[in-house]
C-alpha atoms as a PDB file:
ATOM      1  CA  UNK A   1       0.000   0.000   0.000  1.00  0.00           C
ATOM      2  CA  UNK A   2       1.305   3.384  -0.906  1.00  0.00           C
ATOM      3  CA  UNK A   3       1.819   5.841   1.567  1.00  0.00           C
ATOM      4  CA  UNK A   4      -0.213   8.765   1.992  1.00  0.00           C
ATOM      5  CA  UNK A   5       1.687  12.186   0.875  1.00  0.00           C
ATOM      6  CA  UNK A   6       0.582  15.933   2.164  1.00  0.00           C
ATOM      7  CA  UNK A   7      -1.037  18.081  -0.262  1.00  0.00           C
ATOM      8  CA  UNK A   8       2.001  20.299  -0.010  1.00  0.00           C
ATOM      9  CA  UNK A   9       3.951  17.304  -1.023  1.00  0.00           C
ATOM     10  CA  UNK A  10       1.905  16.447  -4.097  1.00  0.00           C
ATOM     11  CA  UNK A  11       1.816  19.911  -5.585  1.00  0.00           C
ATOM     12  CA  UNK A  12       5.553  20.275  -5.384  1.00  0.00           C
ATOM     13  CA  UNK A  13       6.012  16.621  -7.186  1.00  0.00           C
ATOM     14  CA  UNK A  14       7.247  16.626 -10.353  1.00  0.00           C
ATOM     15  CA  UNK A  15       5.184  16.210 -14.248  1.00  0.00           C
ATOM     16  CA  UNK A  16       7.203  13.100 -14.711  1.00  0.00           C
ATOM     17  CA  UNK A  17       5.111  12.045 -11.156  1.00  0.00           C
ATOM     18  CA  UNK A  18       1.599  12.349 -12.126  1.00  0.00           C
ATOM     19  CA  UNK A  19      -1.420  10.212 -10.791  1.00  0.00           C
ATOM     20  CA  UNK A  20       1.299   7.982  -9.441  1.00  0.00           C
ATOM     21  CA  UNK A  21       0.450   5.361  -6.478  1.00  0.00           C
ATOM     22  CA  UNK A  22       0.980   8.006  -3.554  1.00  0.00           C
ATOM     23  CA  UNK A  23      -1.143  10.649  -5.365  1.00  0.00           C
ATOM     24  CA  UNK A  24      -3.928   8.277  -6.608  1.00  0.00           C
ATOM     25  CA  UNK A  25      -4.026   7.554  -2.934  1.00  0.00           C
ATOM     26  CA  UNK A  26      -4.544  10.831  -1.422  1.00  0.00           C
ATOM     27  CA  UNK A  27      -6.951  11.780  -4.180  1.00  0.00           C
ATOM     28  CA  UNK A  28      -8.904   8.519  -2.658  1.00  0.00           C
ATOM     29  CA  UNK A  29      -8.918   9.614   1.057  1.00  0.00           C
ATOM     30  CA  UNK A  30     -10.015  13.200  -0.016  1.00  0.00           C
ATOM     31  CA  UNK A  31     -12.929  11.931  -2.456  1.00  0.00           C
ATOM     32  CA  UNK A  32     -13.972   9.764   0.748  1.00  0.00           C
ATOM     33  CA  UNK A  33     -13.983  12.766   3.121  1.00  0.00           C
ATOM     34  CA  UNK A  34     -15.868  14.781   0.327  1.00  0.00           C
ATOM     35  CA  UNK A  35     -18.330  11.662   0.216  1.00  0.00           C
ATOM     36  CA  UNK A  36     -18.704  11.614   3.918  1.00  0.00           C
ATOM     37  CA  UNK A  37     -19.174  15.412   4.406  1.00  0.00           C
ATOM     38  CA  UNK A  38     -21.852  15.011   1.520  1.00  0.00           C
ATOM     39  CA  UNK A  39     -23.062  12.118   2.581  1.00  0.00           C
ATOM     40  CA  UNK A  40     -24.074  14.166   6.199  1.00  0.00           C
ATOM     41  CA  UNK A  41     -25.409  17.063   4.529  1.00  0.00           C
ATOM     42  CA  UNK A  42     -27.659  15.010   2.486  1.00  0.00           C
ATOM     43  CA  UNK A  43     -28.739  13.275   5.514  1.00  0.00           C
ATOM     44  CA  UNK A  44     -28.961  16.607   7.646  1.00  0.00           C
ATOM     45  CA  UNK A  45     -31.253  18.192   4.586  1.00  0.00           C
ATOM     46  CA  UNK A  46     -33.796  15.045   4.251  1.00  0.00           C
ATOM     47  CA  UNK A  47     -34.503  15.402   8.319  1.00  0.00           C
ATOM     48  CA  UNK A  48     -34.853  18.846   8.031  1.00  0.00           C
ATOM     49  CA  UNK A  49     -37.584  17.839   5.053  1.00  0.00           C
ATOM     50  CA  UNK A  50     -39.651  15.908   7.407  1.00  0.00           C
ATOM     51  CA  UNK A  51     -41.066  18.212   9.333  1.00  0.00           C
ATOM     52  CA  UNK A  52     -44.336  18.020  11.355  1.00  0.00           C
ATOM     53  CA  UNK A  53     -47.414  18.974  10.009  1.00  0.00           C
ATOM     54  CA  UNK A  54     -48.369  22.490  11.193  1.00  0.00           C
ATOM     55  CA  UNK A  55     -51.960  23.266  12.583  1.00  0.00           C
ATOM     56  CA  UNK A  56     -51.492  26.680  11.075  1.00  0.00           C
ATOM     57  CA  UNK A  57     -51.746  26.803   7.645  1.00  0.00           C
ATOM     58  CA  UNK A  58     -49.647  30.105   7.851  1.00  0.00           C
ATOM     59  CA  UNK A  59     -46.604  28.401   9.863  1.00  0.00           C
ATOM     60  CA  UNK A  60     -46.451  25.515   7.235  1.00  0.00           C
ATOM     61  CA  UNK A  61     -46.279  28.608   4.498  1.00  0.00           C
ATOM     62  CA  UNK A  62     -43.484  30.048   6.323  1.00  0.00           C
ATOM     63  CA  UNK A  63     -41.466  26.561   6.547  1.00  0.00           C
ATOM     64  CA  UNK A  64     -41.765  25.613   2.658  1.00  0.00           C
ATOM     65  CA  UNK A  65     -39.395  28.267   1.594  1.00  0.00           C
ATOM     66  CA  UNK A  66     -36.330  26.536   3.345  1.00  0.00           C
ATOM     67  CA  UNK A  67     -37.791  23.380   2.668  1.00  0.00           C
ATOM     68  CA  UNK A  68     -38.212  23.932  -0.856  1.00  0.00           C
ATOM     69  CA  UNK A  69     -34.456  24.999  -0.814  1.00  0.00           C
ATOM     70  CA  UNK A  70     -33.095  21.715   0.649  1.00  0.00           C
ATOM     71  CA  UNK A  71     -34.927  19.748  -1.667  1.00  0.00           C
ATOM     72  CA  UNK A  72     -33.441  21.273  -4.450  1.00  0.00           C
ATOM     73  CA  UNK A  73     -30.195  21.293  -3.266  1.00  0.00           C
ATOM     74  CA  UNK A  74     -30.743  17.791  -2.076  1.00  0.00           C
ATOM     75  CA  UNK A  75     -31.516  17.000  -5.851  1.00  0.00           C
ATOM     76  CA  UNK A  76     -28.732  18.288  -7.117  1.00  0.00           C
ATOM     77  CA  UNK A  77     -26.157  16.386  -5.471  1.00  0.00           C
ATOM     78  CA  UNK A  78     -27.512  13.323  -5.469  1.00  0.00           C
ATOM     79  CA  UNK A  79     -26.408  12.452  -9.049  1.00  0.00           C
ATOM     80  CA  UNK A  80     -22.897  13.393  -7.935  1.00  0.00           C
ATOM     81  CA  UNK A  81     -22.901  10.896  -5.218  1.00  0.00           C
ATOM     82  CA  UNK A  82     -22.589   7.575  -7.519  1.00  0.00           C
ATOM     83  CA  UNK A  83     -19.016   8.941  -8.436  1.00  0.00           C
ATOM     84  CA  UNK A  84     -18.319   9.374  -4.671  1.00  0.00           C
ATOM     85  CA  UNK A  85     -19.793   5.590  -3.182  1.00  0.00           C
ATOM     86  CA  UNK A  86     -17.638   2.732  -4.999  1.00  0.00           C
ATOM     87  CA  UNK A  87     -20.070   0.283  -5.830  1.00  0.00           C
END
């Protein structure tokens, strides 16, 4: 297994070094951190989607702006996470 270099390390390697064992594996650990951190915002957004039903119909008016937000952002990065999750 290659050892993991710094990201000062990689941008200082040379041309002749590109996509090389070391760098293909820190591009691996940072796609998985990027995959976690989306992986908790996704999650964090589709709680915040299930919210209660409001006896007011004014209060649930209020809430479906933000909602509506989270959705979409929600929808938009959930085609990007198939390139994130190794199947």
């Amino acid at each position: 297994m290659p050892r993991t270099i710094s990201e000062k390390a990689l941008l200082t390697m040379k041309a002749s070094q590109y996509m090389n064992a070391s760098q293909r594996q820190f591009f691996r650990k940072r796609l998985a951190a990027l995959a976690h951190d989306c992986e908790q915002h996704i999650g964090s957004a589709r709680n915040n989607l299930q919210t209660p039903a409001q006896a007011d119909p004014l209060d649930a008016a209020v809430e479906e702006g933000p909602a509506a937000i989270s959705y979409a952002l929600w929808r938009a990065k959930k085609p990007c996470w198939g390139k994130f999750v190794a199947p």
